[in-house]
N, C-alpha and C. Protein backbone atom coordinates (compact mmCIF):
# COMPACT_ATOMS: atom_id res chain seq x y z
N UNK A 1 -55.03 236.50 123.44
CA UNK A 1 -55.70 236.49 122.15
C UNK A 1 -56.01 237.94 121.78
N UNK A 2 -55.82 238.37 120.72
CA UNK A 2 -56.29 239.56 119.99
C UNK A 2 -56.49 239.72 118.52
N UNK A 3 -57.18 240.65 118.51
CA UNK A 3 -57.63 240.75 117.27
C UNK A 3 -57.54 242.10 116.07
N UNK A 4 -57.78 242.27 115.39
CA UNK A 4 -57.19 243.63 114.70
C UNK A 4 -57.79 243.77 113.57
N UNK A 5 -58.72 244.64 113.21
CA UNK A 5 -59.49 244.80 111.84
C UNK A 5 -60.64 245.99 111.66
N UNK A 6 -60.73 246.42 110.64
CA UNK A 6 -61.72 247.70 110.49
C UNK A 6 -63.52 247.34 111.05
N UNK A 7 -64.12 248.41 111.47
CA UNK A 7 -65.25 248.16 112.22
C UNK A 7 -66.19 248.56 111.18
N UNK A 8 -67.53 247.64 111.38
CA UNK A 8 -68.44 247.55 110.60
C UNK A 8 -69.63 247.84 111.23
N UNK A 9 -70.23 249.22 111.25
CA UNK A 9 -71.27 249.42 112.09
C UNK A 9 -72.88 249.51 112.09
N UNK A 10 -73.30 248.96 112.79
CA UNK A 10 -75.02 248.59 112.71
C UNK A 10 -75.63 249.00 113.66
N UNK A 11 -77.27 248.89 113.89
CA UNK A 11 -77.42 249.58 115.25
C UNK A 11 -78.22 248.33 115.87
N UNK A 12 -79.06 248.91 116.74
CA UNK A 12 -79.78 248.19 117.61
C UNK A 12 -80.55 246.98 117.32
N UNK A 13 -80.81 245.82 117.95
CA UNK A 13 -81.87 245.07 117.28
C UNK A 13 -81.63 244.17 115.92
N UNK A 14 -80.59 243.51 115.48
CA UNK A 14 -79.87 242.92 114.71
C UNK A 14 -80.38 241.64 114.47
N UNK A 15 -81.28 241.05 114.29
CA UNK A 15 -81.50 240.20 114.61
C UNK A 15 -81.35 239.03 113.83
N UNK A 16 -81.24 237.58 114.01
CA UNK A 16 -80.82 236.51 113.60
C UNK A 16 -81.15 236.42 111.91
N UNK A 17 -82.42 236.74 111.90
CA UNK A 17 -82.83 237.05 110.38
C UNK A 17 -81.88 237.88 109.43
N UNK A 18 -81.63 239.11 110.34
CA UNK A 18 -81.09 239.72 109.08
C UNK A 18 -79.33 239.58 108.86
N UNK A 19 -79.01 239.02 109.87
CA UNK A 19 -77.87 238.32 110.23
C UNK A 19 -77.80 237.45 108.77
N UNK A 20 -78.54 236.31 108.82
CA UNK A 20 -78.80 235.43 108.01
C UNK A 20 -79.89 235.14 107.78
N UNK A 21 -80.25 235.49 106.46
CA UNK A 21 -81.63 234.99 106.35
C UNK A 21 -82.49 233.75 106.11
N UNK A 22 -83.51 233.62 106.54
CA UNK A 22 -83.93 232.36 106.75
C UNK A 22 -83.73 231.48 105.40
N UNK A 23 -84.33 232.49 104.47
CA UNK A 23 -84.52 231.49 102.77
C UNK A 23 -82.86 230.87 102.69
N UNK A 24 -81.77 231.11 102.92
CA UNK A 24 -80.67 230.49 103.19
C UNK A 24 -80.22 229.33 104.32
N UNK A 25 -81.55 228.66 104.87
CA UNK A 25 -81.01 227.42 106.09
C UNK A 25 -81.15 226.50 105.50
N UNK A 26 -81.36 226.22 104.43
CA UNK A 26 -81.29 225.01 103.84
C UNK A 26 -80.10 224.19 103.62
N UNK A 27 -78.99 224.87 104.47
CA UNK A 27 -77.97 224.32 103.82
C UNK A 27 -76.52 224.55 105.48
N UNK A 28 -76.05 223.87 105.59
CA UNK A 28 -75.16 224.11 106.45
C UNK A 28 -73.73 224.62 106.28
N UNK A 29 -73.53 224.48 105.03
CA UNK A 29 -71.90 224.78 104.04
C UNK A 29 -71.76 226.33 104.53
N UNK A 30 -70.71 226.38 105.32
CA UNK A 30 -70.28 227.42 105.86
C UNK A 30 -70.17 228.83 104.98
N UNK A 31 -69.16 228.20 104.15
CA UNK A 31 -68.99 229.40 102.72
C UNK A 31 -70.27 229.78 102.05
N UNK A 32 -71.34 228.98 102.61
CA UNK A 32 -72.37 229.55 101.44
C UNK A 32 -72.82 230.49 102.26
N UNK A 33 -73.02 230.01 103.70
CA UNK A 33 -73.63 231.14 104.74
C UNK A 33 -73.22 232.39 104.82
N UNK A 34 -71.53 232.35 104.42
CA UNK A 34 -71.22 233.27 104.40
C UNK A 34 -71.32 234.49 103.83
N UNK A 35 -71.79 233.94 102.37
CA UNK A 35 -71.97 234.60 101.43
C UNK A 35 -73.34 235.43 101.43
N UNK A 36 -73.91 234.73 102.32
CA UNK A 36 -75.29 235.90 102.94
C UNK A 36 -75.62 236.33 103.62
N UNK A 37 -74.37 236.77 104.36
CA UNK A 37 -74.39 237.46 105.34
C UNK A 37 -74.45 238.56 105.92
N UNK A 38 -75.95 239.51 106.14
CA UNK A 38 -75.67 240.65 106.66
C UNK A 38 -76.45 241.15 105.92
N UNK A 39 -76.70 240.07 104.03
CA UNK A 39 -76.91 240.77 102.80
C UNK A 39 -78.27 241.49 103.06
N UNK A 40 -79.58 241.27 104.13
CA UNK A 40 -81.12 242.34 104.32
C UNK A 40 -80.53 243.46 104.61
N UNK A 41 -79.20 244.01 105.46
CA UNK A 41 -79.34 245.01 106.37
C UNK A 41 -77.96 245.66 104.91
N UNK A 42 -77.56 245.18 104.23
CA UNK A 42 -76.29 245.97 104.08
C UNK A 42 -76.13 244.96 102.80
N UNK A 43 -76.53 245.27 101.30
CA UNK A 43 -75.59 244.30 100.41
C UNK A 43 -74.42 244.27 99.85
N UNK A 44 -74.15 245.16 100.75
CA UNK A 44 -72.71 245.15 100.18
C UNK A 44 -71.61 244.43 101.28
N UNK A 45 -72.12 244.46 102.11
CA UNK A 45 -71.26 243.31 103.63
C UNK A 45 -70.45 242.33 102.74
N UNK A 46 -70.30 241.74 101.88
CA UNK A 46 -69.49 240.53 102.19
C UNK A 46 -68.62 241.43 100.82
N UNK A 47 -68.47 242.03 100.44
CA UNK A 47 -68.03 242.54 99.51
C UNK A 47 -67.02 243.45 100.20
N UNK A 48 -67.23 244.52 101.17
CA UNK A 48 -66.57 245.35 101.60
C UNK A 48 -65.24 244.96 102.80
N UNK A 49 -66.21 243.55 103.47
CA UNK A 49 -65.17 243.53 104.25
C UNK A 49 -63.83 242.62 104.47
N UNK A 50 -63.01 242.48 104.97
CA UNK A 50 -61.78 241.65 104.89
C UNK A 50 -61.47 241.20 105.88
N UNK A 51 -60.70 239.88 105.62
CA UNK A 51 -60.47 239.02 107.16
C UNK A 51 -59.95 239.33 108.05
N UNK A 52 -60.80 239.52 109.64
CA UNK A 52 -60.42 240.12 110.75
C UNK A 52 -60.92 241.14 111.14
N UNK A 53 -61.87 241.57 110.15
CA UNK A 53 -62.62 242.67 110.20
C UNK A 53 -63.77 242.70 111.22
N UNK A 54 -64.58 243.80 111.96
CA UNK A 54 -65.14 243.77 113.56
C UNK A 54 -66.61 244.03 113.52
N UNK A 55 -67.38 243.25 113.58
CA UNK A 55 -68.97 243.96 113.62
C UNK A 55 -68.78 244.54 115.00
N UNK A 56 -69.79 245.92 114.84
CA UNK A 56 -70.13 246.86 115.71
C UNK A 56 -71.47 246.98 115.46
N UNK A 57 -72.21 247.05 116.86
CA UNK A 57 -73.96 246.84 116.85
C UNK A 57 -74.14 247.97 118.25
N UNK A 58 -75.65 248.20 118.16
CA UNK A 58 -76.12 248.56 119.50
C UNK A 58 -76.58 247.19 120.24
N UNK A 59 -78.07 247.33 120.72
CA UNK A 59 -78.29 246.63 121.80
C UNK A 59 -79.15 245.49 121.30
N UNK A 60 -79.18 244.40 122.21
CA UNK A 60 -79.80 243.08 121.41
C UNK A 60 -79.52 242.59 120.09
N UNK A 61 -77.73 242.67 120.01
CA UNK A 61 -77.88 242.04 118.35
C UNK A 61 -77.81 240.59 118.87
N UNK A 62 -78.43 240.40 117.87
CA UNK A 62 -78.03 238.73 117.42
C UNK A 62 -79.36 237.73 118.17
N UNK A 63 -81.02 238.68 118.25
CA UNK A 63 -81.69 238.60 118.72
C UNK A 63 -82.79 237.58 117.91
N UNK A 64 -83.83 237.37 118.30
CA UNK A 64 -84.76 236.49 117.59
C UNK A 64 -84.45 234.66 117.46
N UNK A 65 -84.86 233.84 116.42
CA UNK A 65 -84.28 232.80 116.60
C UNK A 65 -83.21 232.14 117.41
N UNK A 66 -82.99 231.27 117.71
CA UNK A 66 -81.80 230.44 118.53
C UNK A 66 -80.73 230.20 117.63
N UNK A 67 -81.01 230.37 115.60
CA UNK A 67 -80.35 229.68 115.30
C UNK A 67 -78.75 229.37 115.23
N UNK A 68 -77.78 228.65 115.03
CA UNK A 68 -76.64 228.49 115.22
C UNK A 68 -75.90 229.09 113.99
N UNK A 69 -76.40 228.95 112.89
CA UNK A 69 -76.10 229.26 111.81
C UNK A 69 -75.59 231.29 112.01
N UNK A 70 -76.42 231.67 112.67
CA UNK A 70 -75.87 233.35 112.53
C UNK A 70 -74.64 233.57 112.97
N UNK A 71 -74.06 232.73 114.29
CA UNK A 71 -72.51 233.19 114.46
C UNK A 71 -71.69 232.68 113.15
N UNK A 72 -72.12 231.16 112.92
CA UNK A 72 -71.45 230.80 112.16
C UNK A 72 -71.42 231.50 110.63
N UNK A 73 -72.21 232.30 110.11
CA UNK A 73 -72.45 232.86 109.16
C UNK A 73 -71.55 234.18 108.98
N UNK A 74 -71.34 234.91 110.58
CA UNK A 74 -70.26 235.78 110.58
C UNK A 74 -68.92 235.62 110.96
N UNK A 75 -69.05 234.41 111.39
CA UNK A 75 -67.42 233.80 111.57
C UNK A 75 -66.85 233.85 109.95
N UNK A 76 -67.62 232.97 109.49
CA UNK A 76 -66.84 232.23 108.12
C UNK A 76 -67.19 233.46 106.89
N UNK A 77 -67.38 234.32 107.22
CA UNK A 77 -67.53 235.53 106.26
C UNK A 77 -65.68 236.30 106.62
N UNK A 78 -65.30 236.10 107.52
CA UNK A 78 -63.97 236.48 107.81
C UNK A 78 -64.15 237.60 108.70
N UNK A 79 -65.29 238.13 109.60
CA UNK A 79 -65.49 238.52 110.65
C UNK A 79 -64.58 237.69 111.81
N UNK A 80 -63.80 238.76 112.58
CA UNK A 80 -62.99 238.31 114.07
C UNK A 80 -63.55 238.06 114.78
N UNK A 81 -65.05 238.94 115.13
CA UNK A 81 -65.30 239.60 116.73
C UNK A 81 -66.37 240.42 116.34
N UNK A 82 -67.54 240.22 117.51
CA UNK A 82 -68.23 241.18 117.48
C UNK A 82 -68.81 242.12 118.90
N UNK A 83 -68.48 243.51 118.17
CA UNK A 83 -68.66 244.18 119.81
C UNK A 83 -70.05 244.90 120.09
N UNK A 84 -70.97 244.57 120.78
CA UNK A 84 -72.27 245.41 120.68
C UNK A 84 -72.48 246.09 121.80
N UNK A 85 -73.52 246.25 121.97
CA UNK A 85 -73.99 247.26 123.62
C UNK A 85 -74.62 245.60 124.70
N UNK A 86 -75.00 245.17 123.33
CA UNK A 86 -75.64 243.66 124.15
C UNK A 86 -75.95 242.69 123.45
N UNK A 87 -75.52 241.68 123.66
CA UNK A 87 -75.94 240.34 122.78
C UNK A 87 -77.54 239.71 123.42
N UNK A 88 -78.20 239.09 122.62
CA UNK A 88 -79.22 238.19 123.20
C UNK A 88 -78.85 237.09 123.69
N UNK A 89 -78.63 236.57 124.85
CA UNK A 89 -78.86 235.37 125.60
C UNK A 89 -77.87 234.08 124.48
N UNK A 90 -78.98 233.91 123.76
CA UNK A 90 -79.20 232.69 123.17
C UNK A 90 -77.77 232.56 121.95
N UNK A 91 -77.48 234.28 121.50
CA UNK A 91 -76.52 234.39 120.28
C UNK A 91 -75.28 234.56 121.32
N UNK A 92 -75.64 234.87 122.60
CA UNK A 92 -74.22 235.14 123.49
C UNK A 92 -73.49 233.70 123.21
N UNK A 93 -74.30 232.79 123.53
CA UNK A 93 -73.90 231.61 124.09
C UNK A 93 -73.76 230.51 122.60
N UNK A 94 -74.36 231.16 121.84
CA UNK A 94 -73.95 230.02 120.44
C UNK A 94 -73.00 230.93 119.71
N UNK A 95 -72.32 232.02 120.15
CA UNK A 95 -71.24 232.45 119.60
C UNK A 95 -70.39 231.89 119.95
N UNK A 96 -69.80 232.10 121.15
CA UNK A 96 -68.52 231.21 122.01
C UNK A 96 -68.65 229.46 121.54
N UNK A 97 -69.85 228.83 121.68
CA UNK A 97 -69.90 227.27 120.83
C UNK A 97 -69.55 227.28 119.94
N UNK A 98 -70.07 227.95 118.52
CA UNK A 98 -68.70 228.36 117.16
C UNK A 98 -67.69 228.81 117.04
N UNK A 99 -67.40 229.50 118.46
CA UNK A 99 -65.95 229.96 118.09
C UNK A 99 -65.66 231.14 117.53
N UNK A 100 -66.55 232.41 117.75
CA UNK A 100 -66.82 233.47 117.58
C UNK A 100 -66.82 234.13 118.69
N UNK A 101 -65.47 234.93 118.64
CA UNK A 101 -65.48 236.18 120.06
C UNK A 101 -66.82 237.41 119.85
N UNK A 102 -67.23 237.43 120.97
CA UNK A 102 -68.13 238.51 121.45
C UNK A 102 -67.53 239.78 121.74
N UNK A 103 -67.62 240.87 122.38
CA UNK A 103 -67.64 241.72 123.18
C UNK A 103 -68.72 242.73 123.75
N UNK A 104 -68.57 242.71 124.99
CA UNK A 104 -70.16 243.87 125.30
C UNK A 104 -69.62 245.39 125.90
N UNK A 105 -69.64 246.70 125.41
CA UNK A 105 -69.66 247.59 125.70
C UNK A 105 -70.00 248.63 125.14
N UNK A 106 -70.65 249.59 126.06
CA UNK A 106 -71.55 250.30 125.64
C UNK A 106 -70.67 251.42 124.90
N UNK A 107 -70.29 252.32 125.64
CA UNK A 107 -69.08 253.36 125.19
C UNK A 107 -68.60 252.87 124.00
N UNK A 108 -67.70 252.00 123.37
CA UNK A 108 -67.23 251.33 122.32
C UNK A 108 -68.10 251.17 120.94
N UNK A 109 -69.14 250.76 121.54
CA UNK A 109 -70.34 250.67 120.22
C UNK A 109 -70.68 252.09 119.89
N UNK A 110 -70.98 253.00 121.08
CA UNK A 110 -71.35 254.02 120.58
C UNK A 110 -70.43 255.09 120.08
N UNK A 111 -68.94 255.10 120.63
CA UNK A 111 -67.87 255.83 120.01
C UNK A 111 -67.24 255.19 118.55
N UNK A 112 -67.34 253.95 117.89
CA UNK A 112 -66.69 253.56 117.04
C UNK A 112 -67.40 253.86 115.51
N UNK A 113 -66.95 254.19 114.42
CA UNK A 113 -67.60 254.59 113.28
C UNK A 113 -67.13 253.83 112.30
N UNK A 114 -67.67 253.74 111.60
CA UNK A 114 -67.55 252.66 110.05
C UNK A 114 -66.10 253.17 109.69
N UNK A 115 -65.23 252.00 109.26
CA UNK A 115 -64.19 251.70 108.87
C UNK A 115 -62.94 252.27 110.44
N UNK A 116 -63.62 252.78 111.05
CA UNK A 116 -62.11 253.15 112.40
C UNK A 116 -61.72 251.33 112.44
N UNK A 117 -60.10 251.43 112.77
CA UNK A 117 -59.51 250.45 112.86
C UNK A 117 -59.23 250.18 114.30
N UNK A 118 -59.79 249.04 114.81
CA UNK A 118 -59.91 248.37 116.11
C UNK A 118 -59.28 247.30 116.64
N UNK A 119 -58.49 247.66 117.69
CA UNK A 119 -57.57 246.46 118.22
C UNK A 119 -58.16 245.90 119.63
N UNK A 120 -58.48 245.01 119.80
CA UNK A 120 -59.16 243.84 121.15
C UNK A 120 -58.35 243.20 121.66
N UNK A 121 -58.02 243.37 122.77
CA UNK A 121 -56.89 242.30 123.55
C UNK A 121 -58.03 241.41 124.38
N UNK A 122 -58.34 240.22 124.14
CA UNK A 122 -58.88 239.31 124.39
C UNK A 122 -58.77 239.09 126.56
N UNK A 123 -57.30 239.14 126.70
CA UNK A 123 -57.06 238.82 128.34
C UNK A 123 -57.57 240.12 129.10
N UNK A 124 -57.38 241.22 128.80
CA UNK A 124 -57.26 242.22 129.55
C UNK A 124 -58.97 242.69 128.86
N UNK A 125 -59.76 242.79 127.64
CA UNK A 125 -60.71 243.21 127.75
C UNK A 125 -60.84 244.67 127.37
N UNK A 126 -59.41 245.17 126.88
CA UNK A 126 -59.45 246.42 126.21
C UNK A 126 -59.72 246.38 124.57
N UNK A 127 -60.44 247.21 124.44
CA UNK A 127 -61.00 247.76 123.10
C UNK A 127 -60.25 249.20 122.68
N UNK A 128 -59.29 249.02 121.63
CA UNK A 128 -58.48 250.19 121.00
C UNK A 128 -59.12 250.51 119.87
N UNK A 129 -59.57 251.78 120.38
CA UNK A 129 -59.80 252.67 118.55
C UNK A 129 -58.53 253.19 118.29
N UNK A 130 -57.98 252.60 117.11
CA UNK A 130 -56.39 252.97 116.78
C UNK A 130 -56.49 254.30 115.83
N UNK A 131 -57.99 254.95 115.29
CA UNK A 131 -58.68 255.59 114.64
C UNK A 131 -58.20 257.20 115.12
N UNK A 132 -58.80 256.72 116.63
CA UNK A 132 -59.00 257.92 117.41
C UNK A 132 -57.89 258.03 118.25
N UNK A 133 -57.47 256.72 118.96
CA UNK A 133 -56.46 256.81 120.05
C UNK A 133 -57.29 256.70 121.17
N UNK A 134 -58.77 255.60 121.42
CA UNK A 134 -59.27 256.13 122.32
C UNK A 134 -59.56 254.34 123.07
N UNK A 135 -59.63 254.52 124.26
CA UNK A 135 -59.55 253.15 124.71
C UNK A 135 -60.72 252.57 125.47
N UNK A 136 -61.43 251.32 124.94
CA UNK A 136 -62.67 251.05 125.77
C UNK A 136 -62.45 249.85 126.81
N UNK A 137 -63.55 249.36 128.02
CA UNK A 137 -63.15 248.55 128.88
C UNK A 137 -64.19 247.47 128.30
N UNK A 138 -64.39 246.15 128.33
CA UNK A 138 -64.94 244.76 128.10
C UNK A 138 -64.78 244.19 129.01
N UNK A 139 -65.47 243.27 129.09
CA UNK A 139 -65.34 242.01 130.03
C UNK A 139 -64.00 241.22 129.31
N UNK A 140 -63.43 240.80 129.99
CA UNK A 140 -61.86 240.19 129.73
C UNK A 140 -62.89 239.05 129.00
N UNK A 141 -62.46 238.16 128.08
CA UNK A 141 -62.37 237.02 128.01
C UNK A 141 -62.15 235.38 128.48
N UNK A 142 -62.71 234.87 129.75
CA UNK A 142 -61.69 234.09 130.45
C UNK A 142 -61.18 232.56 129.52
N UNK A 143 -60.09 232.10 130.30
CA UNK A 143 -59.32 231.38 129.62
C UNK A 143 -60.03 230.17 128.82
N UNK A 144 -60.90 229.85 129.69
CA UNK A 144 -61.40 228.51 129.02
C UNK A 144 -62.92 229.12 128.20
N UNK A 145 -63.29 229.91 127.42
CA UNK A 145 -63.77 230.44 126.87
C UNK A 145 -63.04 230.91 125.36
N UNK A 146 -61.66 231.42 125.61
CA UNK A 146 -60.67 231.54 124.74
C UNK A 146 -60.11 230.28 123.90
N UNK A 147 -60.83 228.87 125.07
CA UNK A 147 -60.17 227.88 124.25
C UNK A 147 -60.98 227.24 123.66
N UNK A 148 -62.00 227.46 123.75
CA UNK A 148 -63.52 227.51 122.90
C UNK A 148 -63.01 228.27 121.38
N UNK A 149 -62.73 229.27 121.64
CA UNK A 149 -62.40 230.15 120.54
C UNK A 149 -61.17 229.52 119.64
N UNK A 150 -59.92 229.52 120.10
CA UNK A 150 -59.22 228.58 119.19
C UNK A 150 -58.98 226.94 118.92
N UNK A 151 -60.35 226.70 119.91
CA UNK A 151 -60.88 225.13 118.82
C UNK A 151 -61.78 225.38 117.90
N UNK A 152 -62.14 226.31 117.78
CA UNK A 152 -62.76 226.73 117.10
C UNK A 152 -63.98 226.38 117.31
N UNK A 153 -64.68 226.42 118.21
CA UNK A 153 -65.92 226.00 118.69
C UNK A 153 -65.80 224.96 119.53
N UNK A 154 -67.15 224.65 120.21
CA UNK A 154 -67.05 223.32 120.94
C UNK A 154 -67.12 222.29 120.66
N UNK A 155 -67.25 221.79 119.80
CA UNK A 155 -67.42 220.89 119.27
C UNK A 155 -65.66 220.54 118.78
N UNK A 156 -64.83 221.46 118.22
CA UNK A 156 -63.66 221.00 118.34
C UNK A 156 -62.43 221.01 119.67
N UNK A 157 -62.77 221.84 120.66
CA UNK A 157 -62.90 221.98 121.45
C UNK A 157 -62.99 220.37 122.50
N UNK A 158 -64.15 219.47 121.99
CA UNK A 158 -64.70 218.38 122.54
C UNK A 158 -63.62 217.14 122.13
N UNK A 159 -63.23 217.67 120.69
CA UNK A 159 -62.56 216.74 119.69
C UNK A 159 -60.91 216.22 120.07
N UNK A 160 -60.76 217.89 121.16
CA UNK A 160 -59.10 217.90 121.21
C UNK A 160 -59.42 217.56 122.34
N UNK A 161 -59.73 217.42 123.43
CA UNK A 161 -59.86 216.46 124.66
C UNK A 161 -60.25 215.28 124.44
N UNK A 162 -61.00 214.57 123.46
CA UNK A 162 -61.16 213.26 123.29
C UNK A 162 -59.92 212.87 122.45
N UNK A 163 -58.89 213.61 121.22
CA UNK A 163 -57.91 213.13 120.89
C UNK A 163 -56.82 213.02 121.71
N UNK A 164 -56.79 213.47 123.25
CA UNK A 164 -55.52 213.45 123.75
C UNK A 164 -55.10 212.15 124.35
């Protein structure tokens, strides 16, 4: 699995709120989430970026609330992948359930700059700045995590083992 798209950079402390903001849970419709996504920290996020495109964070993004809605809010905005210094716990693990690749490295977050173009090889765990020419290490992806990812969550994921 890989991925390929310009990097979108934020820093430390990201948290579920400004991810998505709360006055927007009223509603589960993916496209709408999408559409507010990012909009406290950056209003111009859903405007600037294009499908496949990479959030870049420092440390503890995706912190605060449990809610489910924040991966899903940057999935369906046409975000690939997001690479930080560190995810919170709670957004680690309801990313991979939606079907939203992660990545954690430190070097990478801190070498990559708004708009450098970034290539992720999902098996191997390399992070390419195609920008610079410069190459970062990740935790590989393992397989059944990946297939989380192209069921697109677990829940479909659940759907294609009960349809077989």
């Amino acid at each position: 699995m890989k991925f390929k798209g310009k990097a979108w950079v934020y820093g430390d402390n990201v948290d579920t709120d400004v991810i998505i903001p709360a006055r927007y849970l009223n509603t589960s419709d993916e496209a709408e989430l999408a559409k507010h996504c990012m909009e406290d920290i950056d209003e111009n996020f859903i405007k600037k970026i294009k499908p496949g495109d990479m959030i870049v964070a420092g440390y503890n993004f995706g912190s605060g609330s449990s809610r489910e809605h924040a991966p899903i809010a940057i999935k369906a905005s046409g975000i690939s992948c997001v690479i930080a210094k560190s995810f919170a716990r709670i957004f680690y693990r309801n990313s991979f359930n939606m079907g939203l690749p992660i990545f954690e490295s430190v070097e990478a977050a801190e070498d990559i700059k708004d708009t450098d173009e970034i290539e992720i090889d999902a098996d191997s765990g390399i992070i390419k700045n195609l920008t610079t020419n410069k190459e970062y290490k990740s935790t590989p992806i393992p397989e059944f995590m990946q297939e989380l990812i192209a069921s697109n969550g677990l829940f479909g994921y659940a759907k294609k083992l009960l349809d077989k």
